[in-house]
Each structure stands twice: as structure tokens, then as C-alpha cells.
C-alpha atoms as a PDB file:
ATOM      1  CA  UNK A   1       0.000   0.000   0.000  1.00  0.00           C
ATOM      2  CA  UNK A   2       1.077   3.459  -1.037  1.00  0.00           C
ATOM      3  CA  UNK A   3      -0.232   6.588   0.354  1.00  0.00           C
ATOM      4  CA  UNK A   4      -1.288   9.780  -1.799  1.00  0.00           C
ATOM      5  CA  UNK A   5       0.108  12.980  -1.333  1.00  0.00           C
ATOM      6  CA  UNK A   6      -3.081  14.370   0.044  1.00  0.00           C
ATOM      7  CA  UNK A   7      -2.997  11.418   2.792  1.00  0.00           C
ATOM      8  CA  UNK A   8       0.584  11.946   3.786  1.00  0.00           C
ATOM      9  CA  UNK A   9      -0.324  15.887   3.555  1.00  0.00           C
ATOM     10  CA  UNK A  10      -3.214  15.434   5.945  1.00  0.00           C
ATOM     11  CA  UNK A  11      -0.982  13.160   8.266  1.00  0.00           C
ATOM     12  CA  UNK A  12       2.036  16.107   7.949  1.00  0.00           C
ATOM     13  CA  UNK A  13      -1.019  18.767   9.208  1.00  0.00           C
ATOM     14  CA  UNK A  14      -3.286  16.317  11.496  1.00  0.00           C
ATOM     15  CA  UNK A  15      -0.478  13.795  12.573  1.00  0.00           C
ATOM     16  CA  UNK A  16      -2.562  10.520  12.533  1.00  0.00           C
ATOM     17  CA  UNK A  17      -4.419   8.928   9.936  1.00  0.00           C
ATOM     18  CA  UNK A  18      -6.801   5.731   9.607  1.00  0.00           C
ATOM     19  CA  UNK A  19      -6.319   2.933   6.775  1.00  0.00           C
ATOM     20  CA  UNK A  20      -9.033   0.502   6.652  1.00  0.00           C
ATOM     21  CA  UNK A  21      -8.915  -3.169   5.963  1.00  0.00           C
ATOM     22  CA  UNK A  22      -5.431  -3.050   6.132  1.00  0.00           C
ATOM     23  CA  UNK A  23      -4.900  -6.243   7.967  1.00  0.00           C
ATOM     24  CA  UNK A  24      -6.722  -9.578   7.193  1.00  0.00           C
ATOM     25  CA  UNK A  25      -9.874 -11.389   8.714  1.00  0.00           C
ATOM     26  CA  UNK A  26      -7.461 -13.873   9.405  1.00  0.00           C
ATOM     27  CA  UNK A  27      -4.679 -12.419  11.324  1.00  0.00           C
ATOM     28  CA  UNK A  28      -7.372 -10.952  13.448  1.00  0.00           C
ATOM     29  CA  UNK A  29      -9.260 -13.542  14.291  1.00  0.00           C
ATOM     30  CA  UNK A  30      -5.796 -15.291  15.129  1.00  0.00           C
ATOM     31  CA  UNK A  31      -5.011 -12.513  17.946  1.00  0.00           C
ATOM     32  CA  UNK A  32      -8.524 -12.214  19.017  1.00  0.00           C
ATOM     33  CA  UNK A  33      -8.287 -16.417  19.524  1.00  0.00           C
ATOM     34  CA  UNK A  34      -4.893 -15.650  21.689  1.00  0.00           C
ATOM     35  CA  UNK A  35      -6.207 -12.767  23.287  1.00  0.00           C
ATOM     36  CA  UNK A  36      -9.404 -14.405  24.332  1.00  0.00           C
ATOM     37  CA  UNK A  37      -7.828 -17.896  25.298  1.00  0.00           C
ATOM     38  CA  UNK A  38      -5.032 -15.919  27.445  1.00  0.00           C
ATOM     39  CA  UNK A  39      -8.338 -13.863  29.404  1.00  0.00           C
ATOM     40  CA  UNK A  40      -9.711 -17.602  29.701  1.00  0.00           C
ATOM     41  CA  UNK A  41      -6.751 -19.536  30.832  1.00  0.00           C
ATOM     42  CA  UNK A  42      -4.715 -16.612  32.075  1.00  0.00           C
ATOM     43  CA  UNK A  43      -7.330 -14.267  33.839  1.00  0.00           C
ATOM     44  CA  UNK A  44      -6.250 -11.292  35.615  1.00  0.00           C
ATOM     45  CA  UNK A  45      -5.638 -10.450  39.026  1.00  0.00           C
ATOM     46  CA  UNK A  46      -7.569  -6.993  40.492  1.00  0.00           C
ATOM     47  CA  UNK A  47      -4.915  -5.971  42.548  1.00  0.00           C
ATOM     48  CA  UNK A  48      -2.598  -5.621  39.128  1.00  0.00           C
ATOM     49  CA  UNK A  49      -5.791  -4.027  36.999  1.00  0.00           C
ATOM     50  CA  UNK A  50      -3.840  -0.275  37.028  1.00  0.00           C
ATOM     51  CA  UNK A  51      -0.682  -1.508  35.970  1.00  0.00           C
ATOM     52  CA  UNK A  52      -2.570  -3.986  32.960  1.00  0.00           C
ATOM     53  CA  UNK A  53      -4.407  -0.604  31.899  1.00  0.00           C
ATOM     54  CA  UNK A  54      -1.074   1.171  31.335  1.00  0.00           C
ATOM     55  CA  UNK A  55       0.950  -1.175  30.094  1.00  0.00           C
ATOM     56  CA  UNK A  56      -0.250  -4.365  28.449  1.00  0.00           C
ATOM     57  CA  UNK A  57      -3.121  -7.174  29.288  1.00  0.00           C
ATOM     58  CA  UNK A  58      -2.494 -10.749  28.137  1.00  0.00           C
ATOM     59  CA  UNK A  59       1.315 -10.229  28.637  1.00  0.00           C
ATOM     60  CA  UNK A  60       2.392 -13.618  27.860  1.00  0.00           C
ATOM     61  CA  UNK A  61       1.087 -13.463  24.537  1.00  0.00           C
ATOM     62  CA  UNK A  62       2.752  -9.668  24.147  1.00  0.00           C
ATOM     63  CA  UNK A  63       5.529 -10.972  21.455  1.00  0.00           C
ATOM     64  CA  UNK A  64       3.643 -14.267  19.596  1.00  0.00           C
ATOM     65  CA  UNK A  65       3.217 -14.357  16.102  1.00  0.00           C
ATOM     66  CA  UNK A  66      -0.722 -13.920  16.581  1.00  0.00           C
ATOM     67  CA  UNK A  67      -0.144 -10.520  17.481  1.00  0.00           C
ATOM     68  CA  UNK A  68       2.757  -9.436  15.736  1.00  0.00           C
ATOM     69  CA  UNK A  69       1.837 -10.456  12.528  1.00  0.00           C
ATOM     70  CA  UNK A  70      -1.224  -7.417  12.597  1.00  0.00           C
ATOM     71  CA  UNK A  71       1.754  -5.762  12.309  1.00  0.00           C
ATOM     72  CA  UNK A  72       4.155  -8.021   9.946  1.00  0.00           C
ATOM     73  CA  UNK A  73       1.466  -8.984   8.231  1.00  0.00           C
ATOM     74  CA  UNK A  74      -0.346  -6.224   7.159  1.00  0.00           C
ATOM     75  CA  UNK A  75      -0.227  -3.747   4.493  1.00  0.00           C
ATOM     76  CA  UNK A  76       1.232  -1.045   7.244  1.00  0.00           C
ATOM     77  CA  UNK A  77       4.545  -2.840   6.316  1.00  0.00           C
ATOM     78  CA  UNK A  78       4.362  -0.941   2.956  1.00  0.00           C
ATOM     79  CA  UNK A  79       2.847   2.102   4.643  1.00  0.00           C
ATOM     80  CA  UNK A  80       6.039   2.876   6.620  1.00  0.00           C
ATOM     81  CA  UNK A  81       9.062   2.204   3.763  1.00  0.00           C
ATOM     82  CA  UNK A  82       6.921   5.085   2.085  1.00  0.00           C
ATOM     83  CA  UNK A  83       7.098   7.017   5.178  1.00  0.00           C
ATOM     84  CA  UNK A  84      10.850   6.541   6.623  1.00  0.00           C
ATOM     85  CA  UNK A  85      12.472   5.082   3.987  1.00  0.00           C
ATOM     86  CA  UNK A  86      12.775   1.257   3.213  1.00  0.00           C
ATOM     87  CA  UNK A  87      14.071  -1.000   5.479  1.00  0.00           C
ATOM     88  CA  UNK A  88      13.940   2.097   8.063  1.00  0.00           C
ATOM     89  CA  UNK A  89      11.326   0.137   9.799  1.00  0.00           C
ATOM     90  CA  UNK A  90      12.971  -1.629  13.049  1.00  0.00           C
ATOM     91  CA  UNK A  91      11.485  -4.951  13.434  1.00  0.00           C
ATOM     92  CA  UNK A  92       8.259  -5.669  14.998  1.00  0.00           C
ATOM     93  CA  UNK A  93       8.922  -8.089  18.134  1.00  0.00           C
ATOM     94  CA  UNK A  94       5.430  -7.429  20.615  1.00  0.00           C
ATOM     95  CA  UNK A  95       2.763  -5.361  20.696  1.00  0.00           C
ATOM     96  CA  UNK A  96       0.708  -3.953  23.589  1.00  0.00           C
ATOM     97  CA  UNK A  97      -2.638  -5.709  24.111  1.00  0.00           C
ATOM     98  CA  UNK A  98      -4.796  -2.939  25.047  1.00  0.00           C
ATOM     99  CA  UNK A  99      -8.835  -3.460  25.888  1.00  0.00           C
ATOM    100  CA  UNK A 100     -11.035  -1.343  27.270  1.00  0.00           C
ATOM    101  CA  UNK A 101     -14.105  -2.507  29.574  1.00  0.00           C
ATOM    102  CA  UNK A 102     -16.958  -1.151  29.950  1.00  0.00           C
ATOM    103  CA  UNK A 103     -17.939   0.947  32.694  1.00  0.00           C
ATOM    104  CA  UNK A 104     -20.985   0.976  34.606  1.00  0.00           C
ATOM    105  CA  UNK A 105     -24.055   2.158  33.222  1.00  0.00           C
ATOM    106  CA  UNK A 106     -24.588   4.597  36.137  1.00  0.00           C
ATOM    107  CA  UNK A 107     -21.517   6.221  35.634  1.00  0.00           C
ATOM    108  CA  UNK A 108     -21.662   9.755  33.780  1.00  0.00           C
ATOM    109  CA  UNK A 109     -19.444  10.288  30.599  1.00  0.00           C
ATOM    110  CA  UNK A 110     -16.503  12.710  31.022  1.00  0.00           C
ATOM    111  CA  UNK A 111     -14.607  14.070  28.576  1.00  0.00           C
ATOM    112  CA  UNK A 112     -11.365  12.025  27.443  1.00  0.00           C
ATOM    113  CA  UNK A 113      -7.790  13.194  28.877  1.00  0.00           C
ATOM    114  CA  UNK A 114      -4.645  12.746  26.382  1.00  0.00           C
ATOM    115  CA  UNK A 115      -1.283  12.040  27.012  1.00  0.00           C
ATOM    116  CA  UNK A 116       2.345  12.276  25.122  1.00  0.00           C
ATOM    117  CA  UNK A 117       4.068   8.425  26.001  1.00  0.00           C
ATOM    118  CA  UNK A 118       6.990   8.330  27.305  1.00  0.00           C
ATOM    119  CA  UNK A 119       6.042  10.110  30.526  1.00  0.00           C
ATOM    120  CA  UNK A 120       7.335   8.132  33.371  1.00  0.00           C
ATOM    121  CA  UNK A 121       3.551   7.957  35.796  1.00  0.00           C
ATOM    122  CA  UNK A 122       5.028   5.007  37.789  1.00  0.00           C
ATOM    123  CA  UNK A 123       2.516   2.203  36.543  1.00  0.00           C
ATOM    124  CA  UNK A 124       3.546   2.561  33.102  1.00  0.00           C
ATOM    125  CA  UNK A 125       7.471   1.057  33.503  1.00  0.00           C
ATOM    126  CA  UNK A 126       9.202   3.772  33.973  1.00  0.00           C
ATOM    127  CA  UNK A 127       9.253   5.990  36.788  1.00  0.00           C
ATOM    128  CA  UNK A 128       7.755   9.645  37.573  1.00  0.00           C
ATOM    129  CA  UNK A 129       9.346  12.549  36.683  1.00  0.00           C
ATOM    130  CA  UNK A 130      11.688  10.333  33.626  1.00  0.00           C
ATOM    131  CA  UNK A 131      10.849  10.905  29.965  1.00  0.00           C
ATOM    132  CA  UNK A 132      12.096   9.761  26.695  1.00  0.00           C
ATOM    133  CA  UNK A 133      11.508   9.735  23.345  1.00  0.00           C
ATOM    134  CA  UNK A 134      11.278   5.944  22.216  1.00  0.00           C
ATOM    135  CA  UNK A 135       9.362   5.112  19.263  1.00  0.00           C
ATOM    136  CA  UNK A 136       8.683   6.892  16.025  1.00  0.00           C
ATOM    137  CA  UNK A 137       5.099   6.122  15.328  1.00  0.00           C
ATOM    138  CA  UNK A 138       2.451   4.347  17.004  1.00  0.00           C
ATOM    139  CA  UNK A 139       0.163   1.884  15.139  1.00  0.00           C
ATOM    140  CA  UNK A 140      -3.240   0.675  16.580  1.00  0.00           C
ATOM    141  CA  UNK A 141      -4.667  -1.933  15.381  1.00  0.00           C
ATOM    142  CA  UNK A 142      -8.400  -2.435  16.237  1.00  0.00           C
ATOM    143  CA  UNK A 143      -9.746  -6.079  16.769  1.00  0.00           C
ATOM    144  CA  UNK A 144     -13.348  -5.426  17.061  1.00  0.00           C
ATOM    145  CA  UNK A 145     -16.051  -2.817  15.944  1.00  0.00           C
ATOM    146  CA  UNK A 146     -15.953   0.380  16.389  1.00  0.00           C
ATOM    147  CA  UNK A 147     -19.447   2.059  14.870  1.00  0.00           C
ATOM    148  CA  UNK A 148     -19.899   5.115  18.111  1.00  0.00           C
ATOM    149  CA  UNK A 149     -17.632   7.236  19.773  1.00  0.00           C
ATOM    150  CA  UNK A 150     -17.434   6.756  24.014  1.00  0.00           C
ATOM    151  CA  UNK A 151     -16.912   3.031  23.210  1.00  0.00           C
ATOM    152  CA  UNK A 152     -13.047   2.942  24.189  1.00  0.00           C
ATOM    153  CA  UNK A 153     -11.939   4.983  20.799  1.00  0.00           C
ATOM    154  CA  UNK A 154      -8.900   5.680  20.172  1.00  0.00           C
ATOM    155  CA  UNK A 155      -9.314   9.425  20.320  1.00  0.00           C
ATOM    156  CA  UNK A 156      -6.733  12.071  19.328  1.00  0.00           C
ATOM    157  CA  UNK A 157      -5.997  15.997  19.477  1.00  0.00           C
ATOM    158  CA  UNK A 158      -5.530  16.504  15.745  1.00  0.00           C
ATOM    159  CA  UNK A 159      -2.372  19.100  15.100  1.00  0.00           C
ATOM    160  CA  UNK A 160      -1.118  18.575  18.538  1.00  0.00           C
ATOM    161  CA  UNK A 161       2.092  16.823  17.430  1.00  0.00           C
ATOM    162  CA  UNK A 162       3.817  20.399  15.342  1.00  0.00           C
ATOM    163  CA  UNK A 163       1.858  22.521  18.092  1.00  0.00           C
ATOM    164  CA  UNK A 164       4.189  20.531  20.497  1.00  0.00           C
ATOM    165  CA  UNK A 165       7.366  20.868  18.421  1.00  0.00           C
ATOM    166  CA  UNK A 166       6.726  24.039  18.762  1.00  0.00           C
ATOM    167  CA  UNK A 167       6.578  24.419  22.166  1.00  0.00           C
ATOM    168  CA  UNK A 168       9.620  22.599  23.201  1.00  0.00           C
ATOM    169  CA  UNK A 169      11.569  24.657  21.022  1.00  0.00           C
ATOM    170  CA  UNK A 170      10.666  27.837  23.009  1.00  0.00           C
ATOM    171  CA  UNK A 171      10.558  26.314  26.369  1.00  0.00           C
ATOM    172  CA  UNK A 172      12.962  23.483  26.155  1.00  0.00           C
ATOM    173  CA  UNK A 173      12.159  19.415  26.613  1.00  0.00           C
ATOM    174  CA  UNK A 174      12.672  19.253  30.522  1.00  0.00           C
ATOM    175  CA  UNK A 175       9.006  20.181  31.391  1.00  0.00           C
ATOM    176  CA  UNK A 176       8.370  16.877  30.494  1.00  0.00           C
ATOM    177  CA  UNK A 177       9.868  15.923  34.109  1.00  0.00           C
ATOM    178  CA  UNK A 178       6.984  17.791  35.665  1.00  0.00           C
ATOM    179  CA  UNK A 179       4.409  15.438  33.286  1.00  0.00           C
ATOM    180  CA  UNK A 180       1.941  16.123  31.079  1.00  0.00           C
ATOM    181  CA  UNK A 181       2.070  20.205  30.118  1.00  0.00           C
ATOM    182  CA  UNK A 182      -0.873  22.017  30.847  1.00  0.00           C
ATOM    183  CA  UNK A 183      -1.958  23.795  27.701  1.00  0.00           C
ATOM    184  CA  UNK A 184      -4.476  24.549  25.248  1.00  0.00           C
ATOM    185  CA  UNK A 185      -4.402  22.156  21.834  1.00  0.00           C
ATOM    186  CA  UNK A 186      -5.015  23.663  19.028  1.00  0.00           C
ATOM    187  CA  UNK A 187      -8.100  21.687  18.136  1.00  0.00           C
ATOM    188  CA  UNK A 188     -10.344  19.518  20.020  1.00  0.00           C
ATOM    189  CA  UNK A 189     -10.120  15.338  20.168  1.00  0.00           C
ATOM    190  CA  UNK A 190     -11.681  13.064  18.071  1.00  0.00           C
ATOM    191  CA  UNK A 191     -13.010   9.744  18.794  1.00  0.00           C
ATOM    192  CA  UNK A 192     -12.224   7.558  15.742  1.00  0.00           C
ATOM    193  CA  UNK A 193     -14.388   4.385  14.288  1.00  0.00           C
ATOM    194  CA  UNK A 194     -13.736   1.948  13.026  1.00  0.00           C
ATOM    195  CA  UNK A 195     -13.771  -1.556  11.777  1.00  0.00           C
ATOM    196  CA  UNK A 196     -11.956  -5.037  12.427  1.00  0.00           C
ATOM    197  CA  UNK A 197      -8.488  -4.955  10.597  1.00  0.00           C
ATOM    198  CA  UNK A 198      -8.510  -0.968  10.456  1.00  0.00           C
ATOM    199  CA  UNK A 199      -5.418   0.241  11.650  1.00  0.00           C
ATOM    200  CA  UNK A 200      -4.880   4.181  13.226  1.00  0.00           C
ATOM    201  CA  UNK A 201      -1.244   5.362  12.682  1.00  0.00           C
ATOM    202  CA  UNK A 202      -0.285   8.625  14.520  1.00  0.00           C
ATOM    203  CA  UNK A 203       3.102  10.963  14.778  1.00  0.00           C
ATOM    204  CA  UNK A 204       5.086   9.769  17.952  1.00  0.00           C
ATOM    205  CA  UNK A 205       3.794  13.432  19.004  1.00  0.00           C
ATOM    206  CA  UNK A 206       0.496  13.418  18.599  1.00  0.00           C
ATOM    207  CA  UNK A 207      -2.007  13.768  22.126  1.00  0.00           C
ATOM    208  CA  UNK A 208      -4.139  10.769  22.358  1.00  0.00           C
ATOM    209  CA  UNK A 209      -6.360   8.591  24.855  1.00  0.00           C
ATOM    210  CA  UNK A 210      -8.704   5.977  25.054  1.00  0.00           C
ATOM    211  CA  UNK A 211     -12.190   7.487  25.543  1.00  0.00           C
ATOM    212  CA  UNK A 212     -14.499   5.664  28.318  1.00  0.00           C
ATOM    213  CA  UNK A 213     -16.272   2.827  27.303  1.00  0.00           C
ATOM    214  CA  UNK A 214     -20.017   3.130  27.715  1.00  0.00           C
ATOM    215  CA  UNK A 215     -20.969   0.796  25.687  1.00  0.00           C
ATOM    216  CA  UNK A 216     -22.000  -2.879  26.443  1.00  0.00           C
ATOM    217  CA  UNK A 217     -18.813  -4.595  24.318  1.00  0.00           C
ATOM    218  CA  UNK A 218     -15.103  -4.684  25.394  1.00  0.00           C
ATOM    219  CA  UNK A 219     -12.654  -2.626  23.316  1.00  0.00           C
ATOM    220  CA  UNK A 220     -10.458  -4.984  21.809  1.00  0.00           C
ATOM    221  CA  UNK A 221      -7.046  -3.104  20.322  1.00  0.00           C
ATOM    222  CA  UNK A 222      -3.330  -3.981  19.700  1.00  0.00           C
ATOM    223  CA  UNK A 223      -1.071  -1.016  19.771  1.00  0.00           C
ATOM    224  CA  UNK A 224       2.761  -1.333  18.164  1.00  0.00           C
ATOM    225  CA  UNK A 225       5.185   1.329  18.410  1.00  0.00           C
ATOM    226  CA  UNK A 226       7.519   1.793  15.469  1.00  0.00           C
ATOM    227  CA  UNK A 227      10.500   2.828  15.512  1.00  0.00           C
ATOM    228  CA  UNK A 228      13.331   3.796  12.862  1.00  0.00           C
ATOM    229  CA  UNK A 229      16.288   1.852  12.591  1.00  0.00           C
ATOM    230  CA  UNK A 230      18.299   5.454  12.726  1.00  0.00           C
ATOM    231  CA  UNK A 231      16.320   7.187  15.401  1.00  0.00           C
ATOM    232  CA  UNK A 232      17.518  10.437  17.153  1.00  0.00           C
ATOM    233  CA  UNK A 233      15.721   9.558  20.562  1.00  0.00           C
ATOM    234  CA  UNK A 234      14.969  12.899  22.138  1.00  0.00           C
ATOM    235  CA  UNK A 235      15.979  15.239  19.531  1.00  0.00           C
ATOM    236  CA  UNK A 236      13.099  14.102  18.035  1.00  0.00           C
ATOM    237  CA  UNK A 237      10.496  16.533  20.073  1.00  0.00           C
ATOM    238  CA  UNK A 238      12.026  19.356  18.331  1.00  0.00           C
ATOM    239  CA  UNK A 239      12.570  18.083  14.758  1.00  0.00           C
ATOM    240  CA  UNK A 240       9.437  15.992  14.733  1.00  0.00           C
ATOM    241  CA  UNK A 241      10.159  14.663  10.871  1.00  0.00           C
ATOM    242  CA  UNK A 242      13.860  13.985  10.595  1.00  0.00           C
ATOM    243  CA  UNK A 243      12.737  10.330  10.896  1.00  0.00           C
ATOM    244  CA  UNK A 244       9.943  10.676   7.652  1.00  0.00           C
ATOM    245  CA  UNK A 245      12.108  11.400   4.648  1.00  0.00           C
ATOM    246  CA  UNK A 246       8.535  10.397   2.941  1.00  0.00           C
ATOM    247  CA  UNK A 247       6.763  13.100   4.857  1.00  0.00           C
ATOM    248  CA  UNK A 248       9.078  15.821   4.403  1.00  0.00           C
ATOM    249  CA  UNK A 249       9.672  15.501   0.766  1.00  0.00           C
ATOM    250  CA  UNK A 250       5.851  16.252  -0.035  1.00  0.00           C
ATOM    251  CA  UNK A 251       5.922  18.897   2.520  1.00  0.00           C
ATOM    252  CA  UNK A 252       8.246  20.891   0.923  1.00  0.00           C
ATOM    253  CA  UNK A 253       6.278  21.601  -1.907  1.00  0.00           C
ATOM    254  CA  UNK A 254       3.158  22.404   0.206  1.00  0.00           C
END
């Protein structure tokens, strides 16, 4: 799969985009099998329920084939030798099994809360007030239907990614030890749909969440983090596109 100029234009401006049907019937039903027997077989223990949340459910299944060949597998593959060059694309070894439950029906629906990864929160692996740059893009892969918003959505803060380049050039990379910066986005999030096999690719910058699930059917999602083979690690926050040579060759004749 190759992406127009007007898609990797929008992704340059918006910093995620969707492409549907981009991995088989097959390959999901594979991980939802693993995912499924693992919740079965495996089950979960309350006390770790925060730590699952923020970093992966089903960890024993975190680097099979079921659930790294959405990635390998898939027509993302493609996607990304457009985008960083090919062969730029480090290899895919696990992915993060990521579902969202639904909550209960007397609870009220608040509006969803984004994040930059990388933030060190304590539950997450690394610890508060630590903060790195480690992955180039992030690639969710969604597992089940997705046809309303406040379902568990992926959800992101379009044009958050350049607004943040931005803003660590003036004030510098190390308010990032404090956490999450309080400011305004420049646009408001959006819940995205979707359908088995869809995948949601966003900038390593761009503000995103899960939105609360209020509806009566887990969330079922894979998320992958991609990374380039040559990656600049932090630098990255302030030169947001070294690491898309397919990006910034369109952009230049915006």
C-alpha cells in the first residue's frame, strides 16, 4: 500500500491517519483467539488491573506471532518504507494488548484526557518525573467494531504533534519531568471508528487517549510502536520529521 500525497499531507497537518482493511480477517481472528484464550486460561488479578491498563493485558502473549503479525502482516509494512524510507522500519517483536471494559451504566461520561508516552507515571514502567523519546510512530490496530464514539476509541488531538514541536523549542524538553504540560491544543479530540483490521497510525507526538467505554462490548485493540532503525531519541520533540524522509519531501512543496 502506497499513500497519496493528500494522505501523507493530511498526516504532515493532522499527525494521525486511519487505513481501513489493512490487515486480514485472518490475522485478526488469530489474535482475538490468543487474546481471548489468554483472558480464559490466564485471567487477571484486580490488585494488578492499574498496571494492565497502562501497560499491556495478556502479557504472555505480548511478542507471539498472533499478534505481531497485525503488524508483519499487514499492508502497514508498505505504509512505513513510504514514510521513513525502506528498510527504516525496526522490526516488529510485541505489541501492547490494550482493551477497554466497559464501565458501569450509572456512571456519567466525562470528557477524554490525552497524554504524550513516554512520561514516566510510575505504573507505566518507567518511573515519575523520567521521559524519553522511544518510538517513532504508534500503530493501533483495532480487533473489534468500532461504529460510536465513548466506546473505548482511540481518540486524538488533531495538530497537537507540530503545536508541540513548537513548544519545546521555546521552552525546552525538561518540562516533560513535571508530566503532562498544561496547555491549550489547538483543536479539540476526536473519537475515531472503526472496523476489524482498520489500523490508526499517529506521529510519535500526537495527544491521544482511550475514551471511556459506555458501551456494552469490550474494546479490543493492539497497539505497536515503530521505531526507525536510525532514530535520534529525544531530539526528536524538536525536529518531529527527521525520521519521515517520505513526509518531508511532499511537505516541501506544500
Amino acid at each position: 500500500m502506497l499513500l497519496s500525497n493528500q494522505q501523507k499531507r493530511d498526516f504532515y497537518d493532522n499527525g494521525y491517519l486511519c487505513l481501513p482493511n489493512a490487515v486480514s480477517s485472518t490475522v485478526v481472528d488469530s489474535a482475538l483467539r490468543s487474546i481471548n484464550h489468554s483472558l480464559g486460561e490466564e485471567g487477571m488479578n484486580k490488585e494488578e488491573l492499574p498496571t494492565l491498563r497502562a501497560q499491556s493485558y495478556c502479557r504472555e502473549i505480548r511478542e507471539s506471532p498472533s499478534i505481531t503479525n497485525l503488524i508483519n502482516q499487514s499492508q502497514l509494512i508498505g505504509v512505513m518504507d513510504d514514510l521513513l524510507g525502506v528498510d527504516n522500519l525496526g522490526p516488529i517483536k510485541s505489541g501492547q494488548i490494550a482493551l477497554r471494559f466497559p464501565r458501569r451504566s450509572s456512571d456519567k461520561i466525562s470528557p477524554p484526557n490525552g497524554h504524550l508516552d513516554g512520561l514516566g507515571s510510575g505504573l507505566n514502567g518507567s518511573d515519575k518525573g523520567t521521559y524519553r523519546r522511544n518510538f517513532t510512530a504508534l500503530a493501533v490496530v483495532l480487533l473489534s467494531p468500532l461504529p460510536s464514539i465513548n466506546s473505548g476509541n482511540f481518540t486524538v488531538w488533531p495538530k497537537s504533534h507540530n503545536f508541540f514541536a513548537d513548544y519545546f523549542r521555546k521552552h525546552g524538553t525538561e518540562v516533560l519531568a513535571a508530566g503532562m504540560p498544561k496547555v491549550e491544543l489547538p483543536e479539540a479530540p476526536v473519537q475515531l471508528t472503526g472496523l476489524p483490521g482498520d489500523i490508526i497510525l499517529t506521529h510519535h507526538q500526537t495527544v491521544h487517549t482511550a475514551a471511556p467505554n459506555h458501551s456494552s462490548y469490550i474494546r479490543y485493540a493492539a497497539i505497536f510502536r515503530l521505531h526507525h532503525r536510525n532514530a535520534i531519541g529525544n531530539d526528536a520533540y524538536t525536529n518531529p520529521w527527521y525520521e519521515w524522509p517520505g513526509i518531508s519531501q511532499i511537505t516541501k512543496h506544500k
